[in-house]
C-alpha atoms as a PDB file:
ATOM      1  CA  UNK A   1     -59.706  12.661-132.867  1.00  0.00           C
ATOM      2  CA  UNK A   2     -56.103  12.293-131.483  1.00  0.00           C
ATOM      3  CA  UNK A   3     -54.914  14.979-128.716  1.00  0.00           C
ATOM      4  CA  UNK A   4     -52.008  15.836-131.542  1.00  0.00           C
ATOM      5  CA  UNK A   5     -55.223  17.016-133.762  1.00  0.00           C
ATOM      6  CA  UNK A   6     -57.349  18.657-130.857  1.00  0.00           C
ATOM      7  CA  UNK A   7     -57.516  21.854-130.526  1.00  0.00           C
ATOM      8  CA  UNK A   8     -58.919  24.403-127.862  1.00  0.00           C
ATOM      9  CA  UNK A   9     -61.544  25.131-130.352  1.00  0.00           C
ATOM     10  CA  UNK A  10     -62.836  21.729-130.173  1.00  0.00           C
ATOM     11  CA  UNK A  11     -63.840  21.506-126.639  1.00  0.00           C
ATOM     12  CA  UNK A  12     -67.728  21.356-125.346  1.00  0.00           C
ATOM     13  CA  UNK A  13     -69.001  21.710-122.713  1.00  0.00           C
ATOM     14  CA  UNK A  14     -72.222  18.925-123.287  1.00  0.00           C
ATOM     15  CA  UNK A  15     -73.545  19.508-119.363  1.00  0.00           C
ATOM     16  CA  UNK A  16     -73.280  21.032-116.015  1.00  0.00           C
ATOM     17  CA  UNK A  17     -74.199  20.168-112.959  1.00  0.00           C
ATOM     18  CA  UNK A  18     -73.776  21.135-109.142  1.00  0.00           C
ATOM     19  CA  UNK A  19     -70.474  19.684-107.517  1.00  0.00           C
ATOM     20  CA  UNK A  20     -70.690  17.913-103.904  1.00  0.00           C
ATOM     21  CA  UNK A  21     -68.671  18.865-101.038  1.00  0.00           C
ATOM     22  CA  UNK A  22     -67.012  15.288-101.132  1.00  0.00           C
ATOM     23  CA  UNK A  23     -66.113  15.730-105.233  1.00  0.00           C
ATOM     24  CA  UNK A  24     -64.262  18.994-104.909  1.00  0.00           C
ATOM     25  CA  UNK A  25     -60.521  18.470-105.224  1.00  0.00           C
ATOM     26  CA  UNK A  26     -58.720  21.719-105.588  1.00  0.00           C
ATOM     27  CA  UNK A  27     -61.654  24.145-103.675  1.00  0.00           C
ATOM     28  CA  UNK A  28     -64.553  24.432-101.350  1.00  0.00           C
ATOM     29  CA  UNK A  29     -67.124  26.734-100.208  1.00  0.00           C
ATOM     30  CA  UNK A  30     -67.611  29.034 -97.235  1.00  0.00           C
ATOM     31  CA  UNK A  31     -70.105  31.186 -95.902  1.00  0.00           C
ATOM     32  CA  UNK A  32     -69.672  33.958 -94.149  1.00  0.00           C
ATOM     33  CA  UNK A  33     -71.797  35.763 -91.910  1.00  0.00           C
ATOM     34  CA  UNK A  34     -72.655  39.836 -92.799  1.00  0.00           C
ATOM     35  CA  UNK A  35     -70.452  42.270 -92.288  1.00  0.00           C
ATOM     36  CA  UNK A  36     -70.019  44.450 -89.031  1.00  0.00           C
ATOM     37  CA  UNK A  37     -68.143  47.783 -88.364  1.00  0.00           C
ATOM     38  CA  UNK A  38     -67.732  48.424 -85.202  1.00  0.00           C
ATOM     39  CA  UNK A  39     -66.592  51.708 -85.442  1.00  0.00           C
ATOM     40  CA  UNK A  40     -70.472  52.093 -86.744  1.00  0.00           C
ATOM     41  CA  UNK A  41     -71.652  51.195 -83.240  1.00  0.00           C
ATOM     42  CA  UNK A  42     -74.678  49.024 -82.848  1.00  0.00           C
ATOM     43  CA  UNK A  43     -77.145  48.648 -85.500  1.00  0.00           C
ATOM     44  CA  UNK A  44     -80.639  49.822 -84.955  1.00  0.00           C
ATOM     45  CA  UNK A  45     -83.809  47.694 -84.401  1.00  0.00           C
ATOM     46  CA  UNK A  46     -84.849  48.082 -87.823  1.00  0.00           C
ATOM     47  CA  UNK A  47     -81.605  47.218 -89.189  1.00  0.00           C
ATOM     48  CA  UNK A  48     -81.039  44.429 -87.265  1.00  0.00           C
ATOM     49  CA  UNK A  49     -84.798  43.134 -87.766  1.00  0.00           C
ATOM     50  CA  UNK A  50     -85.153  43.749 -90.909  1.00  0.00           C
ATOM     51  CA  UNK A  51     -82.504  41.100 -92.375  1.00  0.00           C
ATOM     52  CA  UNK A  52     -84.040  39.794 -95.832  1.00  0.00           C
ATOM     53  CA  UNK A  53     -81.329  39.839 -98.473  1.00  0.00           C
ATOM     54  CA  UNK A  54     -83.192  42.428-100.172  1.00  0.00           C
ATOM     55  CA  UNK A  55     -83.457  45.066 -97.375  1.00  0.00           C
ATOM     56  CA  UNK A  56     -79.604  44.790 -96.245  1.00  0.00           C
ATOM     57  CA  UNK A  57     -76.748  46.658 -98.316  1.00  0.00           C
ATOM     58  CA  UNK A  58     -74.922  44.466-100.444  1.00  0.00           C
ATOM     59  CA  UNK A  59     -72.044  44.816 -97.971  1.00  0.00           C
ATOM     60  CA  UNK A  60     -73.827  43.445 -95.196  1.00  0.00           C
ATOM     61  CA  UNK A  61     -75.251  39.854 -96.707  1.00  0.00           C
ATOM     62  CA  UNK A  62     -74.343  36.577 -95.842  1.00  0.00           C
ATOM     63  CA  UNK A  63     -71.791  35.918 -98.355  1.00  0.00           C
ATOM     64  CA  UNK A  64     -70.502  32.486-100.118  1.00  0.00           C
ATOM     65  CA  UNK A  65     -66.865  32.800-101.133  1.00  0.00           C
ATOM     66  CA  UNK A  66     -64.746  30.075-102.879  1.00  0.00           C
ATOM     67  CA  UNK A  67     -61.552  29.084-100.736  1.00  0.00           C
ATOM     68  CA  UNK A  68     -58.802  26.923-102.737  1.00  0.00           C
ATOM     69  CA  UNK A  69     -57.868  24.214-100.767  1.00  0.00           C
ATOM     70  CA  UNK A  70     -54.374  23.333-102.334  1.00  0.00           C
ATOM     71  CA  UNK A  71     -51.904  25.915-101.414  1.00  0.00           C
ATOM     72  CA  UNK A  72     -49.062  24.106-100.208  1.00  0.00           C
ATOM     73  CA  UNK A  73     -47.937  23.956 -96.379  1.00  0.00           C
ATOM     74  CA  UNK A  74     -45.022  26.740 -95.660  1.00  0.00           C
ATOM     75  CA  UNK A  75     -46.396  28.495 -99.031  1.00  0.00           C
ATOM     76  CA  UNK A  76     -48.103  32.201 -98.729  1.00  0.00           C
ATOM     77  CA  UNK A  77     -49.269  31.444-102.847  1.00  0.00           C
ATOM     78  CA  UNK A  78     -51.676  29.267-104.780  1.00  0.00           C
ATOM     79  CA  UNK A  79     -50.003  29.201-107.919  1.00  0.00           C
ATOM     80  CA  UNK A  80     -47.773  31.566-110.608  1.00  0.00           C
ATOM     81  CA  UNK A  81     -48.870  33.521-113.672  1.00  0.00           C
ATOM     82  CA  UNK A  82     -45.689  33.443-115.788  1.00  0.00           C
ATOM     83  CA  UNK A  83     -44.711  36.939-117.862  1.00  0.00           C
ATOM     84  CA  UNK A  84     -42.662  34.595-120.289  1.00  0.00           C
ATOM     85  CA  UNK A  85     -40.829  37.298-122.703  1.00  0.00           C
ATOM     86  CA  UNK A  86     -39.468  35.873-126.326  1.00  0.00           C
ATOM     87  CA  UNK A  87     -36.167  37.671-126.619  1.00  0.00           C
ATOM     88  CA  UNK A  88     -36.495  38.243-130.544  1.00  0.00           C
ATOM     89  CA  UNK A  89     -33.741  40.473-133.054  1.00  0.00           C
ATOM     90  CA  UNK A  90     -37.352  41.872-134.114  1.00  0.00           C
ATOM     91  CA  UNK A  91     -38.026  42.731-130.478  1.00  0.00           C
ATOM     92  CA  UNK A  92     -39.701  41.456-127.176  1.00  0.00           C
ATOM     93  CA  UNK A  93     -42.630  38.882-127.935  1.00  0.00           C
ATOM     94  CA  UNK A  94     -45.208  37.932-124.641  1.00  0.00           C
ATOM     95  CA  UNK A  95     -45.914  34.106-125.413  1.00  0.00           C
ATOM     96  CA  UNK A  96     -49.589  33.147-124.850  1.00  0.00           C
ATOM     97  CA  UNK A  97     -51.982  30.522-124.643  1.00  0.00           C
ATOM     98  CA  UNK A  98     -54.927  29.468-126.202  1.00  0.00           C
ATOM     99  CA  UNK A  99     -57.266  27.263-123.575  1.00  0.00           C
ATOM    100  CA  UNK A 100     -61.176  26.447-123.500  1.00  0.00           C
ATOM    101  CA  UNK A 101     -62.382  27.298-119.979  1.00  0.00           C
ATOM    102  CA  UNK A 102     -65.398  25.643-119.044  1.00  0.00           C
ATOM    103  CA  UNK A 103     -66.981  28.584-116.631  1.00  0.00           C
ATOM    104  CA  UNK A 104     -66.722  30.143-120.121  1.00  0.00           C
ATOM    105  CA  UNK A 105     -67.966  28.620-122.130  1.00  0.00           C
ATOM    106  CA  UNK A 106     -65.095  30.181-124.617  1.00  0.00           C
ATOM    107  CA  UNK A 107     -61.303  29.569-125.302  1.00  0.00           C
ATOM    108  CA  UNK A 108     -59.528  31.962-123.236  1.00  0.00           C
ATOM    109  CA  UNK A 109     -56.466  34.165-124.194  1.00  0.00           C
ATOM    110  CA  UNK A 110     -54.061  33.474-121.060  1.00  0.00           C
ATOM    111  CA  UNK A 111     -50.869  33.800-119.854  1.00  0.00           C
ATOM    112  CA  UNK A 112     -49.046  30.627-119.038  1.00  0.00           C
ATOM    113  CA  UNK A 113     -49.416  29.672-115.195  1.00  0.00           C
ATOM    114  CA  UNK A 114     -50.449  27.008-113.006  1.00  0.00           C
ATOM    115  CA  UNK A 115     -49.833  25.631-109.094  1.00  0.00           C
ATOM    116  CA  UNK A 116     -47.228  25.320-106.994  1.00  0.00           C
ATOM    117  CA  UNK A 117     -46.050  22.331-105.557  1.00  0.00           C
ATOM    118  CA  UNK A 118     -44.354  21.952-102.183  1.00  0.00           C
ATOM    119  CA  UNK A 119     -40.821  22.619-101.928  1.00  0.00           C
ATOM    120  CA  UNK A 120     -40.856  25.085-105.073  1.00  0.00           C
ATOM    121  CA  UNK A 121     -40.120  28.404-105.193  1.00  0.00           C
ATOM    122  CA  UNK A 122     -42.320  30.750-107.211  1.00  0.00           C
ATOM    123  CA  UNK A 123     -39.490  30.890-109.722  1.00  0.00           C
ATOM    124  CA  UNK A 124     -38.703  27.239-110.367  1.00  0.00           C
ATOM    125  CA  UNK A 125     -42.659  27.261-110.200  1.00  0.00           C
ATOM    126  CA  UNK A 126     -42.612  29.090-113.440  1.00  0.00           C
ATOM    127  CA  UNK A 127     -39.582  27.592-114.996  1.00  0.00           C
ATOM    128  CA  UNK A 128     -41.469  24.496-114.633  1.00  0.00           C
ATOM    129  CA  UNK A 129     -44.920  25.064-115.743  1.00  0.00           C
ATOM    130  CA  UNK A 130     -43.597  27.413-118.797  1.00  0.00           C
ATOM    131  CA  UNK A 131     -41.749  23.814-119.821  1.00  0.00           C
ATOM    132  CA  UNK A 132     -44.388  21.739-118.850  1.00  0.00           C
ATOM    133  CA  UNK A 133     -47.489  23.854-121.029  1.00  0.00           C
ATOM    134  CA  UNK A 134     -45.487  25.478-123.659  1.00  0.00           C
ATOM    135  CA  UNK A 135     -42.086  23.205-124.225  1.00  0.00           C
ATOM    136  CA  UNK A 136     -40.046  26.852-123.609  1.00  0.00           C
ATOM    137  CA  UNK A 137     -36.812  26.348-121.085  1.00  0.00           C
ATOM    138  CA  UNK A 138     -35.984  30.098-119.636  1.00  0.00           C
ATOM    139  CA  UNK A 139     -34.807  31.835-117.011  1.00  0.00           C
ATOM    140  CA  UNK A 140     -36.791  33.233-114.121  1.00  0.00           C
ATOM    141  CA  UNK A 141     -36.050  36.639-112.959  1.00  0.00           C
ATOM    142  CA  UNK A 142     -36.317  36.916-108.648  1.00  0.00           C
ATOM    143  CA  UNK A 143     -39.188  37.938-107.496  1.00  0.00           C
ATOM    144  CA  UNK A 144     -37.855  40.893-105.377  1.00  0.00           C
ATOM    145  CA  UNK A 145     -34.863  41.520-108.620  1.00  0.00           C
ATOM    146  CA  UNK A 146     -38.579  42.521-110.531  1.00  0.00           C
ATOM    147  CA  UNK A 147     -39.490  45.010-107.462  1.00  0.00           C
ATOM    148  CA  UNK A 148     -42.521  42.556-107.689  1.00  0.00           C
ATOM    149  CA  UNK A 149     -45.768  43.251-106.068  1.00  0.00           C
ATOM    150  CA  UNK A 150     -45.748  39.606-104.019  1.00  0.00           C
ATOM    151  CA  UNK A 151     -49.005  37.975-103.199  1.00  0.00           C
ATOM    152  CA  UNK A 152     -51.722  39.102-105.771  1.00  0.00           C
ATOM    153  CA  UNK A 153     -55.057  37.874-105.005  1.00  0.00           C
ATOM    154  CA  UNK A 154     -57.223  36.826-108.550  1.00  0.00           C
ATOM    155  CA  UNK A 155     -60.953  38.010-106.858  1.00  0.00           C
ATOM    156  CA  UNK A 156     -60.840  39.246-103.382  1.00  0.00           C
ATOM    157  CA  UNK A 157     -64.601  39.477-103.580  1.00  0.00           C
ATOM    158  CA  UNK A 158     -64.900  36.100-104.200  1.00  0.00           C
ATOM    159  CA  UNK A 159     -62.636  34.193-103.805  1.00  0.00           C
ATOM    160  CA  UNK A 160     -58.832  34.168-102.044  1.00  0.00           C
ATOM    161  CA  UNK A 161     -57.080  32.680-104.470  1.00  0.00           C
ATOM    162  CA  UNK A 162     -54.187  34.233-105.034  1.00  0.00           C
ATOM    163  CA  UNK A 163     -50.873  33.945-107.490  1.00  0.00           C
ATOM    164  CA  UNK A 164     -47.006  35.822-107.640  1.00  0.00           C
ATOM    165  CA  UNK A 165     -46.695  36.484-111.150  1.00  0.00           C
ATOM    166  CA  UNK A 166     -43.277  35.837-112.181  1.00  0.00           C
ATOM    167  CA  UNK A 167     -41.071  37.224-115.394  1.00  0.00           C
ATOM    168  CA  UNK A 168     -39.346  35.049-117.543  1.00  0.00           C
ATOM    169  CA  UNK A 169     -37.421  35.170-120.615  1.00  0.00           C
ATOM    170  CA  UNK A 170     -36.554  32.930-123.359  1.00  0.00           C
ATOM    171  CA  UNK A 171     -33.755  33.026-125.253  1.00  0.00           C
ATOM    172  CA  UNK A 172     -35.005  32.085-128.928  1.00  0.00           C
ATOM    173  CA  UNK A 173     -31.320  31.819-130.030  1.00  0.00           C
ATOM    174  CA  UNK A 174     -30.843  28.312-127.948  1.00  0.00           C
ATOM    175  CA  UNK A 175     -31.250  24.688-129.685  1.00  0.00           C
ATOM    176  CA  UNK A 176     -33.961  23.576-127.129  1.00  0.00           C
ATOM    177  CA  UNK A 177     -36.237  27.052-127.682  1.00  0.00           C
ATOM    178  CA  UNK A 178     -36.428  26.359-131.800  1.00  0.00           C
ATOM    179  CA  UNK A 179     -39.961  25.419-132.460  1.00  0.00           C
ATOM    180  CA  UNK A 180     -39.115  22.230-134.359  1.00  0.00           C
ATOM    181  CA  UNK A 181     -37.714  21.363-131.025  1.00  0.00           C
ATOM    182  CA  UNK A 182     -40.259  21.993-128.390  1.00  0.00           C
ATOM    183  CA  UNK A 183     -41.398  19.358-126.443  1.00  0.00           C
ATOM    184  CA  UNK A 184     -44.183  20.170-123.831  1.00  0.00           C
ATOM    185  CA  UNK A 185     -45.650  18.048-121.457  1.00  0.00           C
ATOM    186  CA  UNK A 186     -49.304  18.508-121.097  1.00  0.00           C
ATOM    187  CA  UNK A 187     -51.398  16.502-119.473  1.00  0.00           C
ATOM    188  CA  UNK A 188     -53.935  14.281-120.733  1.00  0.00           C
ATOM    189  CA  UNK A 189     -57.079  16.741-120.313  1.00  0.00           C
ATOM    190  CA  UNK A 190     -55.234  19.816-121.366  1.00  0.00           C
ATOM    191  CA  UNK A 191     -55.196  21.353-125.053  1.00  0.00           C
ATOM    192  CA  UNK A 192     -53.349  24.168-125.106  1.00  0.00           C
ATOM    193  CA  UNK A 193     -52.619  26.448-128.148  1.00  0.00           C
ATOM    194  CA  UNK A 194     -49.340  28.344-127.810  1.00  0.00           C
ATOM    195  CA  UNK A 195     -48.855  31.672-129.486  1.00  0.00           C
ATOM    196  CA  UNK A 196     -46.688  34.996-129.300  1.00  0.00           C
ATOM    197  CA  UNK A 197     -47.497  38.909-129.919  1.00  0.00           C
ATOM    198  CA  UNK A 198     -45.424  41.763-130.077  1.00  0.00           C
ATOM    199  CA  UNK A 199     -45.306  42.719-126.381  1.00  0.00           C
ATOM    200  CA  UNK A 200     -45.946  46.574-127.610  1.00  0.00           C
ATOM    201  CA  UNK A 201     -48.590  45.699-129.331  1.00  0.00           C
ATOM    202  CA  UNK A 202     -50.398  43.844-126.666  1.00  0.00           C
ATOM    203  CA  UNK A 203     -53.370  46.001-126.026  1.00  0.00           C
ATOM    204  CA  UNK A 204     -54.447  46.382-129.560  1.00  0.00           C
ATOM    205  CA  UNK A 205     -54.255  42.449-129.719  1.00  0.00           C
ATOM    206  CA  UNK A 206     -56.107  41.957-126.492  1.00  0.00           C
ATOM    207  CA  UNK A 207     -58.552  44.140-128.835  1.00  0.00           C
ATOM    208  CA  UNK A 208     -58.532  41.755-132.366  1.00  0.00           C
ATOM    209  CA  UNK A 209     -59.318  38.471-130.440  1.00  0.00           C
ATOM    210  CA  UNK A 210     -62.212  39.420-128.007  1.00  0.00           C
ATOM    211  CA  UNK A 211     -63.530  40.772-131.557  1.00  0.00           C
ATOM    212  CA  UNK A 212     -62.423  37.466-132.997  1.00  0.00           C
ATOM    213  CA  UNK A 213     -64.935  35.882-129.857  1.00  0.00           C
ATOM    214  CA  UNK A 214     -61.769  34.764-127.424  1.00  0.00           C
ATOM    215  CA  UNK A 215     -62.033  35.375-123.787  1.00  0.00           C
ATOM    216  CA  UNK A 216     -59.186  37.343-122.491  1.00  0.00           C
ATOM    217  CA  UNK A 217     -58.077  36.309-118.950  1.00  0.00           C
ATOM    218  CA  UNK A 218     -57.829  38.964-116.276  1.00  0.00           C
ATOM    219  CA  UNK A 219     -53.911  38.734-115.905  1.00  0.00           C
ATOM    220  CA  UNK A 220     -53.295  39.249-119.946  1.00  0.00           C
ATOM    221  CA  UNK A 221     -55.684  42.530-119.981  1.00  0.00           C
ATOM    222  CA  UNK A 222     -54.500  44.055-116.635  1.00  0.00           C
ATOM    223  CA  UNK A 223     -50.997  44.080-118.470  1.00  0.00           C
ATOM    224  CA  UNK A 224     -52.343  45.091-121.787  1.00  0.00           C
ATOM    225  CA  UNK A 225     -53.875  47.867-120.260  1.00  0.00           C
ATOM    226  CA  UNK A 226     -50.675  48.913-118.123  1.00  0.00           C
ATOM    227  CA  UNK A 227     -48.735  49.497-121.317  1.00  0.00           C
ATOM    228  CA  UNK A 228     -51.476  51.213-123.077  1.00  0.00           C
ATOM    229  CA  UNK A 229     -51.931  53.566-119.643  1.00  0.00           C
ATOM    230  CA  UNK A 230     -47.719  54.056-119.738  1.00  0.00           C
ATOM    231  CA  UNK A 231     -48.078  54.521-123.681  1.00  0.00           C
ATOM    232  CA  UNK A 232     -51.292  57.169-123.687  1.00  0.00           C
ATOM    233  CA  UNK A 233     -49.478  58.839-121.092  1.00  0.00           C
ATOM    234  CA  UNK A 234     -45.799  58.794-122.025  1.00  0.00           C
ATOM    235  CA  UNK A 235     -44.836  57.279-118.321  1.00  0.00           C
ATOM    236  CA  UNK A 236     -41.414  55.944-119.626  1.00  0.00           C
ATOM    237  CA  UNK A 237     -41.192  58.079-122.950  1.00  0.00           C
ATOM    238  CA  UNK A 238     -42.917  57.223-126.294  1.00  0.00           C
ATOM    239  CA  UNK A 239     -43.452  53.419-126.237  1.00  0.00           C
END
């Protein structure tokens, strides 16, 4: 099958199998020893005998935690999840993606995003990765413009990977942005499906395709369910 014919739908995964030390590229993991408070004070003899995994609190076991091991020097972030917004006469559109995920097994519903590379900015970042995975050319709003939050970490409890998720918009008015025009430049292991929704609608979308069997990414549901929480209770007015 060509890559012009795959589709996310198509991927397998036909085996798994534990990765060395020496094989992983982008992370690595760490163990840490348990927990201490030491505004607790010292622990009694029976605590501090009585160490089996099964007799501590979950708090207070030896932990292993995924660290990523390509943020960029000079760089507080990983990577960028891109908010790209399709400026439409009908209204705002969120653009999407369609990706099989491995850890998965399941095409995911996810925002475009990906890694930063040294000497970008979070915002040329996103310009560039929106191009790159979706063929879309817009314009990245500043960080700090957005009131953004900054650093958002994707798992604290796992892992401390972390992102800046950035806004974008795309004018769908402009020569390059018509869809007989896109051109994006994926690489040779990626197979990306590229969709819109009615950025109102989001949450009752989010709905249809995890009943449809997709996997919706963490990013696309937290902002799903921000609109429905500002829509059930009238935060901004009647959205």
């Amino acid at each position: 099958m060509s890559k012009a014919l795959a589709k996310p739908s198509d991927a397998t995964v036909e085996s798994v199998e534990p990765l060395t030390s020496e094989e992983a590229r982008w992370t690595k993991l760490v163990k840490y020893p348990p927990l201490r408070y030491h505004c607790l004070g010292p622990l009694s003899k029976t605590t501090s005998a009585d160490t089996s995994k099964d007799k501590l609190p979950r708090s207070d076991r030896a932990a292993a935690n995924m660290g990523i091991c390509r943020t960029p020097p000079n760089s507080a972030i990983d990577g960028v999840g891109i908010v790209a917004i399709l400026r439409k006469a009908t209204g705002p559109e969120i653009l999407l993606q369609k990706q099989f995920r491995p850890p998965t097994n399941k095409v995911c519903i996810e925002v475009p995003a990906g890694l930063i590379d040294e000497g970008e900015t979070p915002e040329e970042c996103a310009v560039r990765e929106l191009r790159e995975e979706t063929g879309f050319v817009g314009v990245a709003e500043k960080a700090e413009k957005m009131g953004g939050m900054g650093v958002m970490f994707n798992d604290p409890g796992f892992t401390n990977t972390n992102l800046c998720m950035i806004h974008v918009s795309v004018d769908t008015s402009l020569p390059e942005n018509q869809l007989e025009n896109l051109k994006p430049e994926l690489e040779e292991n990626e197979f990306i499906e590229v969709f819109s929704v009615p950025l109102k609608s989001l949450w009752t979308e989010c709905q249809k395709l995890e009943g449809e069997g997709y996997a919706i990414d963490a990013r696309v549901g937290t902002l799903a369910e921000g609109i429905e929480v500002a829509r059930r209770w009238e935060l901004f007015g009647r959205i």
